[in-house]
Protein backbone atom coordinates (compact mmCIF):
# COMPACT_ATOMS: atom_id res chain seq x y z
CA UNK A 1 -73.93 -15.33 31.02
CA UNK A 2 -71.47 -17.87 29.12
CA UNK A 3 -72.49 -20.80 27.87
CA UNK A 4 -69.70 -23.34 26.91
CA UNK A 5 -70.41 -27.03 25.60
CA UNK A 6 -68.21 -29.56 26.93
CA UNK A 7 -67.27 -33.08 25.44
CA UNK A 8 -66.11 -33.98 28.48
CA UNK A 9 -68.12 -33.86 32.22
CA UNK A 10 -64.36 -33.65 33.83
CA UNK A 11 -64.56 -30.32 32.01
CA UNK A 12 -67.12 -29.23 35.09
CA UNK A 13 -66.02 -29.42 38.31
CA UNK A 14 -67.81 -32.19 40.40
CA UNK A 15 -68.83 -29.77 43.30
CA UNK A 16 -70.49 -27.40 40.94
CA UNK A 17 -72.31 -29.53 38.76
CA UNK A 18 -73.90 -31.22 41.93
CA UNK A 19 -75.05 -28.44 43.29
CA UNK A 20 -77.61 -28.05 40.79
CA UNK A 21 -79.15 -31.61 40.96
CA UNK A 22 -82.40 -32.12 43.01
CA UNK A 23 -82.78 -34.91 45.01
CA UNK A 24 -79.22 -36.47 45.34
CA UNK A 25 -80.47 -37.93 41.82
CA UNK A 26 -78.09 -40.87 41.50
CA UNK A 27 -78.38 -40.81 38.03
CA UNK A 28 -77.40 -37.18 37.13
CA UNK A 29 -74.46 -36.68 39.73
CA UNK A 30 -71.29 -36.04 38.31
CA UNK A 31 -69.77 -38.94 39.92
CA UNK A 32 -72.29 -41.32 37.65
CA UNK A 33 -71.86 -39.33 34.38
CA UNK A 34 -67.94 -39.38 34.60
CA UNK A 35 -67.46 -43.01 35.11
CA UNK A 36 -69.50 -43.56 32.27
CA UNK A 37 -67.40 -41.58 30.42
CA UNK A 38 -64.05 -42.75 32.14
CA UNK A 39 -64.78 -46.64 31.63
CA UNK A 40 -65.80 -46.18 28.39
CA UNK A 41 -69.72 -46.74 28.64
CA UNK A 42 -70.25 -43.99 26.09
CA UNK A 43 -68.21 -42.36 23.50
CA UNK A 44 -67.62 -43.35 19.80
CA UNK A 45 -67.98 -47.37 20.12
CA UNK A 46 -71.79 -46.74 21.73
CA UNK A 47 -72.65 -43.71 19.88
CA UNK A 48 -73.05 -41.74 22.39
CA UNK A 49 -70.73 -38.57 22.34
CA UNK A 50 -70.52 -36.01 25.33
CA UNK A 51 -72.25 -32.65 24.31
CA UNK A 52 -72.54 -31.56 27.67
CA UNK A 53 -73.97 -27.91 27.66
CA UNK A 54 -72.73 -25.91 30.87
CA UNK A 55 -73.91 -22.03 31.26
CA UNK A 56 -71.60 -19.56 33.68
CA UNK A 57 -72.01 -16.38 35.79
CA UNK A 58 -69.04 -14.61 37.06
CA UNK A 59 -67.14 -18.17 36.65
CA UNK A 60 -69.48 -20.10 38.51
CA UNK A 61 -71.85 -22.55 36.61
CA UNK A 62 -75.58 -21.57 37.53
CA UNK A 63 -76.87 -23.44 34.56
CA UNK A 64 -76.25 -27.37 32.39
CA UNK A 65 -77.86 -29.82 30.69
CA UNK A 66 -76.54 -33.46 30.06
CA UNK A 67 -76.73 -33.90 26.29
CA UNK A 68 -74.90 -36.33 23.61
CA UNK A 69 -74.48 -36.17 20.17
CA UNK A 70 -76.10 -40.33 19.00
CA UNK A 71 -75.34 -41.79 15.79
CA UNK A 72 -78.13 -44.52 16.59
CA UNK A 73 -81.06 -44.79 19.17
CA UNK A 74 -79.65 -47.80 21.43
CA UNK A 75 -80.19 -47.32 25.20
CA UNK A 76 -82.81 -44.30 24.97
CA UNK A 77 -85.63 -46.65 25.80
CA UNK A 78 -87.79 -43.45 24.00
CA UNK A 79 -88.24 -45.55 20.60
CA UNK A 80 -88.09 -43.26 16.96
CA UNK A 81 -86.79 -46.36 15.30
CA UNK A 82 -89.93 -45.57 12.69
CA UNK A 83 -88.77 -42.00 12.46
CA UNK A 84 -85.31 -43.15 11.73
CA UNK A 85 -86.75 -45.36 8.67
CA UNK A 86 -89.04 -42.77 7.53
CA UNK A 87 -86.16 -40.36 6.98
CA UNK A 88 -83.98 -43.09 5.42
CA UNK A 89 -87.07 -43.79 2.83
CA UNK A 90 -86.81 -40.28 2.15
CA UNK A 91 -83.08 -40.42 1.48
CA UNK A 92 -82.61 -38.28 4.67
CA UNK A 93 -79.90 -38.68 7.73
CA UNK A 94 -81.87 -38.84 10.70
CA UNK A 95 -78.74 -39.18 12.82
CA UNK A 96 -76.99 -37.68 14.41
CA UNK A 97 -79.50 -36.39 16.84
CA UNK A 98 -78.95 -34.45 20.16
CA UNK A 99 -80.05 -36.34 23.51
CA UNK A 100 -80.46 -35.15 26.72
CA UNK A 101 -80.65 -38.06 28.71
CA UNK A 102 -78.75 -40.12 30.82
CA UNK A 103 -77.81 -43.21 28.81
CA UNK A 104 -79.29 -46.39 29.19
CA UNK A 105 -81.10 -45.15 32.31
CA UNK A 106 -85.38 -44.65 31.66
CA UNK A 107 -85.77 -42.47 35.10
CA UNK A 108 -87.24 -39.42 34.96
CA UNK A 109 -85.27 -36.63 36.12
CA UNK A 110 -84.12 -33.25 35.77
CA UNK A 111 -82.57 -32.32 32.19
CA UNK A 112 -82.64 -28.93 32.41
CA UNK A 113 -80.23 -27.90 35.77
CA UNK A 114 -80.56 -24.60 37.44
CA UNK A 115 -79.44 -22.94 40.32
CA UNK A 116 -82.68 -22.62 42.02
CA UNK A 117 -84.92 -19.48 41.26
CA UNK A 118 -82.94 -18.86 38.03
CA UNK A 119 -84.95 -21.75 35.83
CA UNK A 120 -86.41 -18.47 34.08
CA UNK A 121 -83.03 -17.15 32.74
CA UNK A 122 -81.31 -20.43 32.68
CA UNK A 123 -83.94 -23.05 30.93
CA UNK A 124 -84.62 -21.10 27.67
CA UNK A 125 -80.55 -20.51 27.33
CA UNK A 126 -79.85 -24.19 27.70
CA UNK A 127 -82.47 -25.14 24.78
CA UNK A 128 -81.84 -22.24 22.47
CA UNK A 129 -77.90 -23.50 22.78
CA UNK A 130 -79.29 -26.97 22.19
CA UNK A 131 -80.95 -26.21 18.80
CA UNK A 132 -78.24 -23.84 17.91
CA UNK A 133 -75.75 -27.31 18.04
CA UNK A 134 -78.01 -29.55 16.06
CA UNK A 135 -77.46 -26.57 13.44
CA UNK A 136 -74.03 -26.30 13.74
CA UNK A 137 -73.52 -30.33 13.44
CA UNK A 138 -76.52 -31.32 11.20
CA UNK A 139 -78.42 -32.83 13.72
CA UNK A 140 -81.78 -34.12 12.83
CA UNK A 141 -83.41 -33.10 16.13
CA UNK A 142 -83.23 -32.72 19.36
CA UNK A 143 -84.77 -34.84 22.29
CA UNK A 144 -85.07 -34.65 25.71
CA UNK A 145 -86.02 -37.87 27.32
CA UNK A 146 -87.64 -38.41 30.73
CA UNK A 147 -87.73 -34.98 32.36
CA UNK A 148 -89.59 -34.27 34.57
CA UNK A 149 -93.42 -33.04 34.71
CA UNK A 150 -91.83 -28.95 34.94
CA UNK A 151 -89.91 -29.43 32.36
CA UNK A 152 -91.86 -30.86 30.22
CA UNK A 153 -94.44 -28.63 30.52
CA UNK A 154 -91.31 -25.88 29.64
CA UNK A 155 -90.72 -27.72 26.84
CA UNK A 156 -94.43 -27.78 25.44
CA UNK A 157 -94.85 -24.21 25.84
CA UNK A 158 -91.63 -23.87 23.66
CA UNK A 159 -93.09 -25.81 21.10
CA UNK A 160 -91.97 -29.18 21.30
CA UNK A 161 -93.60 -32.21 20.51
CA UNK A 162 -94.65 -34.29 23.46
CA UNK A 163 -94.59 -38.16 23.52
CA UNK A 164 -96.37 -40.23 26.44
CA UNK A 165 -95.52 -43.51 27.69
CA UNK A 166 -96.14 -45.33 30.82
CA UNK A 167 -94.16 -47.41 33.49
CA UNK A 168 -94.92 -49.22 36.70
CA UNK A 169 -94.04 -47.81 40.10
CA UNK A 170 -94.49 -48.67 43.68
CA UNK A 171 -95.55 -45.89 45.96
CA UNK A 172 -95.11 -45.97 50.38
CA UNK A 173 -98.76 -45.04 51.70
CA UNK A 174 -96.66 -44.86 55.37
CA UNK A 175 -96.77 -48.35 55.29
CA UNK A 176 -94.83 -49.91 58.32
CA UNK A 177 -93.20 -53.06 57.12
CA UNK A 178 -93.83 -55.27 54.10
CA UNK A 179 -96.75 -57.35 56.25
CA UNK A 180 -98.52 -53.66 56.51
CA UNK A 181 -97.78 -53.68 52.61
CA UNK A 182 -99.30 -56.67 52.16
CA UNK A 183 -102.25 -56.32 54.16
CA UNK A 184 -103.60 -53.55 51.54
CA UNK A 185 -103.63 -55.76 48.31
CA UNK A 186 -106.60 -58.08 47.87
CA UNK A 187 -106.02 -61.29 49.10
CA UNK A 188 -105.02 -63.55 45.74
CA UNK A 189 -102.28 -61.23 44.98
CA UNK A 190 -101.01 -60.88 48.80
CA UNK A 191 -101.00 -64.90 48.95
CA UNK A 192 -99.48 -64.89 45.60
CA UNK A 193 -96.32 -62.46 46.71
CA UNK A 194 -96.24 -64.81 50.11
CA UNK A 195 -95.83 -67.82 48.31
CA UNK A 196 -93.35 -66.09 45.86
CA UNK A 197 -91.26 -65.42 48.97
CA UNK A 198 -91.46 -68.93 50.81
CA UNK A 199 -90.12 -70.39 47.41
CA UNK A 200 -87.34 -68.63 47.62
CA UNK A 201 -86.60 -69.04 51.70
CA UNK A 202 -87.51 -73.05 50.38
CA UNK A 203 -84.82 -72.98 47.61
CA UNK A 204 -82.36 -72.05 50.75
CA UNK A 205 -81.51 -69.22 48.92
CA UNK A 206 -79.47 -66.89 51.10
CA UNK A 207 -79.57 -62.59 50.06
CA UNK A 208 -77.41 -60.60 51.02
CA UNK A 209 -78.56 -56.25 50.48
CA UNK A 210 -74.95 -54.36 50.54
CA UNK A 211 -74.02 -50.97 49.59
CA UNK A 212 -70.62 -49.52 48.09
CA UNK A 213 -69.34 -49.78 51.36
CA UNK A 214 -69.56 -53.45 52.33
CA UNK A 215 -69.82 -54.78 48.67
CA UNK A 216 -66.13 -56.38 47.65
CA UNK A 217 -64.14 -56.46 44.88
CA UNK A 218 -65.52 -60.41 44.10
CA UNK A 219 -69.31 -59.24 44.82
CA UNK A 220 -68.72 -56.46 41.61
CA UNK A 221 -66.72 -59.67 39.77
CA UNK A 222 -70.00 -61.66 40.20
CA UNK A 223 -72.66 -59.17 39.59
CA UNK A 224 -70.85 -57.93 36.28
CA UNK A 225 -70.61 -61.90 35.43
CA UNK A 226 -74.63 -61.82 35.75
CA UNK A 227 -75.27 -58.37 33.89
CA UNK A 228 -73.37 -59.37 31.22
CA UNK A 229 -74.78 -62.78 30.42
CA UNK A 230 -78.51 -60.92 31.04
CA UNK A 231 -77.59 -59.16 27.96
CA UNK A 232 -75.47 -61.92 26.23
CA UNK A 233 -78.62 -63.76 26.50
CA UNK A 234 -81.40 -61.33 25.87
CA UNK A 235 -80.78 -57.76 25.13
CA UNK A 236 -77.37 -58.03 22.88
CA UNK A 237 -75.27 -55.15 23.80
CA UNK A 238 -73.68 -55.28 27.50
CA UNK A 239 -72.32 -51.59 27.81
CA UNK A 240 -71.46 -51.11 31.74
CA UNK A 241 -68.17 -52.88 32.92
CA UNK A 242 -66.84 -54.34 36.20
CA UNK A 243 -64.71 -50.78 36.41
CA UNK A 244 -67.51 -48.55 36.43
CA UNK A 245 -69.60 -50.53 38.97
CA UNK A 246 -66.81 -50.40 40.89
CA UNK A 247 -66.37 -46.90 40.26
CA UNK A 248 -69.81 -46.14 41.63
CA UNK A 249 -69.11 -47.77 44.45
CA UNK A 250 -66.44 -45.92 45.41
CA UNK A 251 -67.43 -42.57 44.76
CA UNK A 252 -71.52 -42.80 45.43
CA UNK A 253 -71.12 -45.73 48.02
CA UNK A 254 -74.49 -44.54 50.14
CA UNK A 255 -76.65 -44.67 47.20
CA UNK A 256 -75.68 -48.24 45.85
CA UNK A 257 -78.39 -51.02 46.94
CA UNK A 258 -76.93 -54.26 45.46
CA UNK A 259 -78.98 -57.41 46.55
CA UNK A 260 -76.83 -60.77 45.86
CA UNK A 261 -78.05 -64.22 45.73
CA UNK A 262 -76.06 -67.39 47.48
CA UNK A 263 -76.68 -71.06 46.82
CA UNK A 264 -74.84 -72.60 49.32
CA UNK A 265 -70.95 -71.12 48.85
CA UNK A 266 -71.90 -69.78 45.36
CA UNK A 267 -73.40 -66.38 44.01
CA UNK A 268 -75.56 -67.36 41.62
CA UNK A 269 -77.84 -64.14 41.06
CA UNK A 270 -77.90 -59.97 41.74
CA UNK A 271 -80.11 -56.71 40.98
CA UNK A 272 -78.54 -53.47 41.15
CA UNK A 273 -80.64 -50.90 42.18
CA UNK A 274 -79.40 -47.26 43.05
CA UNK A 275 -81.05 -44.40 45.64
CA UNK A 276 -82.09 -40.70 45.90
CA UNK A 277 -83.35 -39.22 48.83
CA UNK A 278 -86.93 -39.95 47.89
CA UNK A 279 -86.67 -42.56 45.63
CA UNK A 280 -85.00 -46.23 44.58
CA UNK A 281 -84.47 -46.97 41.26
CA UNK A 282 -84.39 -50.61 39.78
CA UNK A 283 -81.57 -51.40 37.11
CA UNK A 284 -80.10 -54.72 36.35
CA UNK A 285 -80.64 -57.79 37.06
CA UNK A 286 -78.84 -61.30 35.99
CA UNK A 287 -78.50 -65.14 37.27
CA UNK A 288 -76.07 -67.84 36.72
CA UNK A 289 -78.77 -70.70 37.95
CA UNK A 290 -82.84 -70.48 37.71
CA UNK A 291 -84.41 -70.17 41.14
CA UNK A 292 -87.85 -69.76 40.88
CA UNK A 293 -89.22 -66.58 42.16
CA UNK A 294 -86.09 -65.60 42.72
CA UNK A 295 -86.26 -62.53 40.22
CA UNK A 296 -89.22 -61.17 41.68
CA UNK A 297 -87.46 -61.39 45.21
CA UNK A 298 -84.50 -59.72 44.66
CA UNK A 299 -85.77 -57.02 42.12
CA UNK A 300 -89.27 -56.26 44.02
CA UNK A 301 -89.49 -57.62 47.45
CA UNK A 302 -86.34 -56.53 48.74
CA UNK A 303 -86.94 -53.28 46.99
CA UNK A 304 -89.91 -52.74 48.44
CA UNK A 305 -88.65 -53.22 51.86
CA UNK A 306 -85.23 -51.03 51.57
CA UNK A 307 -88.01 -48.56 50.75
CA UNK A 308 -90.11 -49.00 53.40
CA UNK A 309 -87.50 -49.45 55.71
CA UNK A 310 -86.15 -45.80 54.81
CA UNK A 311 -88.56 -44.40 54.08
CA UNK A 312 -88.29 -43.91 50.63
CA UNK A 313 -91.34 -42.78 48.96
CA UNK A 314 -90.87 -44.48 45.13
CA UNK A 315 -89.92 -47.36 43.27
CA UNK A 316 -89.09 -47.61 40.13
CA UNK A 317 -88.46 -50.47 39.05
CA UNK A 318 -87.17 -50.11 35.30
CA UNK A 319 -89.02 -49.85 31.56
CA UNK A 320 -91.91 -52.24 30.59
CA UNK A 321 -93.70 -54.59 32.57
CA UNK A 322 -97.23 -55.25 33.09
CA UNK A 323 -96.44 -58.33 35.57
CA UNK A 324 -95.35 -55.59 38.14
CA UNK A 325 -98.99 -54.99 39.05
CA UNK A 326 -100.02 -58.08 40.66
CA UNK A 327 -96.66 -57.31 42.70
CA UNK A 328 -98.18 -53.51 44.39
CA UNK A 329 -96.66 -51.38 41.42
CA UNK A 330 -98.95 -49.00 39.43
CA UNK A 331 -99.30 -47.62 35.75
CA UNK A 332 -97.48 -44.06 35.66
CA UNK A 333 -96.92 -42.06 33.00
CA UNK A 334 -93.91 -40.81 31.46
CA UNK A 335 -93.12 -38.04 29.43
CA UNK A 336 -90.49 -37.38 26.18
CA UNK A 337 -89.88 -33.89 24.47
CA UNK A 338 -88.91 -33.83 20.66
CA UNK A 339 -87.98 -30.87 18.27
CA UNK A 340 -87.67 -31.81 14.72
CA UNK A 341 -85.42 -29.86 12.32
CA UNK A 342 -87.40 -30.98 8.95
CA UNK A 343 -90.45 -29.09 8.20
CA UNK A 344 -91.54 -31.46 6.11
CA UNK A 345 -91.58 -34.19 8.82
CA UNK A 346 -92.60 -32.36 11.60
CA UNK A 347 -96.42 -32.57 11.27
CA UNK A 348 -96.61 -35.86 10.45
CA UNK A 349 -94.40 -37.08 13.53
CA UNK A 350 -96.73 -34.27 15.59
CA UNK A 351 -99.82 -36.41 13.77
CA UNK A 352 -98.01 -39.81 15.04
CA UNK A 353 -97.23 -39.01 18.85
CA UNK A 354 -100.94 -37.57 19.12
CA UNK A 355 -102.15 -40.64 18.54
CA UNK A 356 -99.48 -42.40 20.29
CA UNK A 357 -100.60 -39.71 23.48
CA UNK A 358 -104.31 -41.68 23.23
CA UNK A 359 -103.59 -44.90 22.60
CA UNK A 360 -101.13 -44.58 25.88
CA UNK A 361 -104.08 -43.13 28.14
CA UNK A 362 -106.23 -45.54 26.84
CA UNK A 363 -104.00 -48.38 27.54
CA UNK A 364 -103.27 -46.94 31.21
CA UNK A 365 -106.91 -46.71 31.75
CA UNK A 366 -107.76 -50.27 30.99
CA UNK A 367 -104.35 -51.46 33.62
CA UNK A 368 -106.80 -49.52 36.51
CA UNK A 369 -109.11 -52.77 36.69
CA UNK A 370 -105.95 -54.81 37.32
CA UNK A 371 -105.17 -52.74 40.45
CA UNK A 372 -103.91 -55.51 43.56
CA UNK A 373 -104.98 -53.57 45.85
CA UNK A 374 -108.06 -53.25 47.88
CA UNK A 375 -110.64 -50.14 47.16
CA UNK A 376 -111.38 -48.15 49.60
């Protein structure tokens, strides 16, 4: 086998590449990962370089992981901000760092592609090559953020430190529309969500749930006005654009769910939220004029009923959270990998994500009594 790392996922052709991602993952396809690269989501200015590893057979990739060199930690939502001081303090350059991940995305998904029934080959390749780059460009460390539960355990068994955190999802128990939905919470939160809703039908608020397809040119005009005032406003760094929205929704039109907001002749709000074949995954959200409820209605109600409706079996809504609860979503954990070049700081970061591990399962544990729904 040949392994080649490529700054570049144009590099790869689309059609192989995609053939070794699970689930029509949204996220991972090489549609998504080249139009962040093409408008200029990642690169220098974002600190995010392309170190995309890619491992052939005969001339035919069986094997890649998405990876970046970072010069800083924006957009992992995995934080090591401490870890970061800690080596400054020491006089140390934490960064640059490897990351597989897919930036400023906090879905789990694969990071370690395989042609199916070669993950025993493949997997060990793609992380020895890994560590083998942070040597070769004085990496700190090497982190693989989100994968999922196989992986992870992969990772573990190869040593690497293992960091917990949780999120809040919705799962479909077969429901049959959102009334069915309802009907299984207790009956403060179900009146609560109802009253949500008939705020919003009050406001005369009209939504409109498009895909690539029948979203125009104006709709991606409007939502990128409302993304990037979101993050004018609260989160400081916009670093999508209006070209690679509309990007996506040229190339992955059938997996674009974009819910927009009308006052009367004027879009004042939108939540972009993208689809798998199992699952629909929550990702911005941003309003030109306070509605009340209105947030909650585009970024969980409608959600929750594209789901049901196609029966979709998650939601995931995005990082952080607790106020999801009362609205049907659940405490589930997520899972972070971590190899750390420095002897002398590995142990104590193992002694610090231990503890992190508990005081995560404790917290989760204590979210059970808030639980909407009914016990059966």
């Amino acid at each position: 086998m040949e392994v080649k790392i490529h700054t570049a996922i144009s590099e790869i052709t689309a059609d192989a590449w995609n053939a070794l991602v699970r689930d029509n993952n949204p996220f991972l396809r090489h549609e998504f990962l080249n139009a962040l690269e093409k408008h200029g989501c990642v690169g220098e200015k974002f600190g995010w370089l392309p170190r995309h590893i890619a491992v052939y057979e005969d001339d035919q990739l069986v094997g890649a992981m998405p990876l970046y060199e970072k010069h800083n930690s924006y957009g992992e939502f995995v934080f090591d901000n401490a870890w970061a001081d800690a080596y400054e303090r020491a006089g140390r350059d934490y960064f640059p760092k490897l990351a597989s991940a897919i930036p400023y995305t906090p879905a789990t998904g694969q990071r370690l592609l395989s042609v199916a029934g070669r993950e025993e080959q493949v997997w060990p390749l793609l992380l020895q090559t890994a560590l083998q780059l942070c040597a070769q460009t004085g990496a700190s460390s090497f982190h693989a953020l989100f994968p999922d539960r196989g992986e992870h355990h992969f990772f573990q068994r190869q040593g690497l430190l293992s960091r917990h955190d949780c999120q809040f999802h919705w799962h479909n128990d077969g429901y049959l529309d959102f009334d069915d939905f309802l009907s299984r919470l207790v009956s403060r939160k179900r009146n609560n969500i109802r009253q949500e809703r008939r705020r919003v039908a009050q406001a005369d608020i009209n939504l409109r749930l498009l895909d690539g397809h029948s979203a125009t040119s104006l709709d991606w005009r409007n939502f990128t006005r409302f993304y990037e005032r979101t993050f004018a406003e609260k989160w400081g760094m916009a670093t999508f654009n209006f070209g690679f929205f509309q990007e996506l929704a040229q190339t992955l039109p059938d997996q674009i769910v974009l819910v927009l907001a009308d006052s009367g002749s004027t879009c004042v709000a939108g939540a972009l939220m993208y689809r798998s074949d199992t699952t629909l995954y929550g990702r911005h959200w941003g309003c030109i004029e306070q509605v009340d409820a209105l947030h909650f209605e585009a970024c969980y109600y409608q959600g929750i009923e594209y789901c049901i409706r196609h029966g979709l079996q998650r939601f995931e809504p995005g990082a952080q959270g607790e106020h999801k609860i009362a609205r049907g979503f659940l405490p589930t954990l997520t899972r972070s990998s971590h190899w750390i070049a420095n002897d002398g700081f590995r142990q104590p970061i193992s002694n610090f994500v231990a503890h992190e591990r508990e005081a995560v399962a404790e917290y989760m544990l204590q979210l059970e009594a808030s639980s909407p729904y009914k016990h059966t």
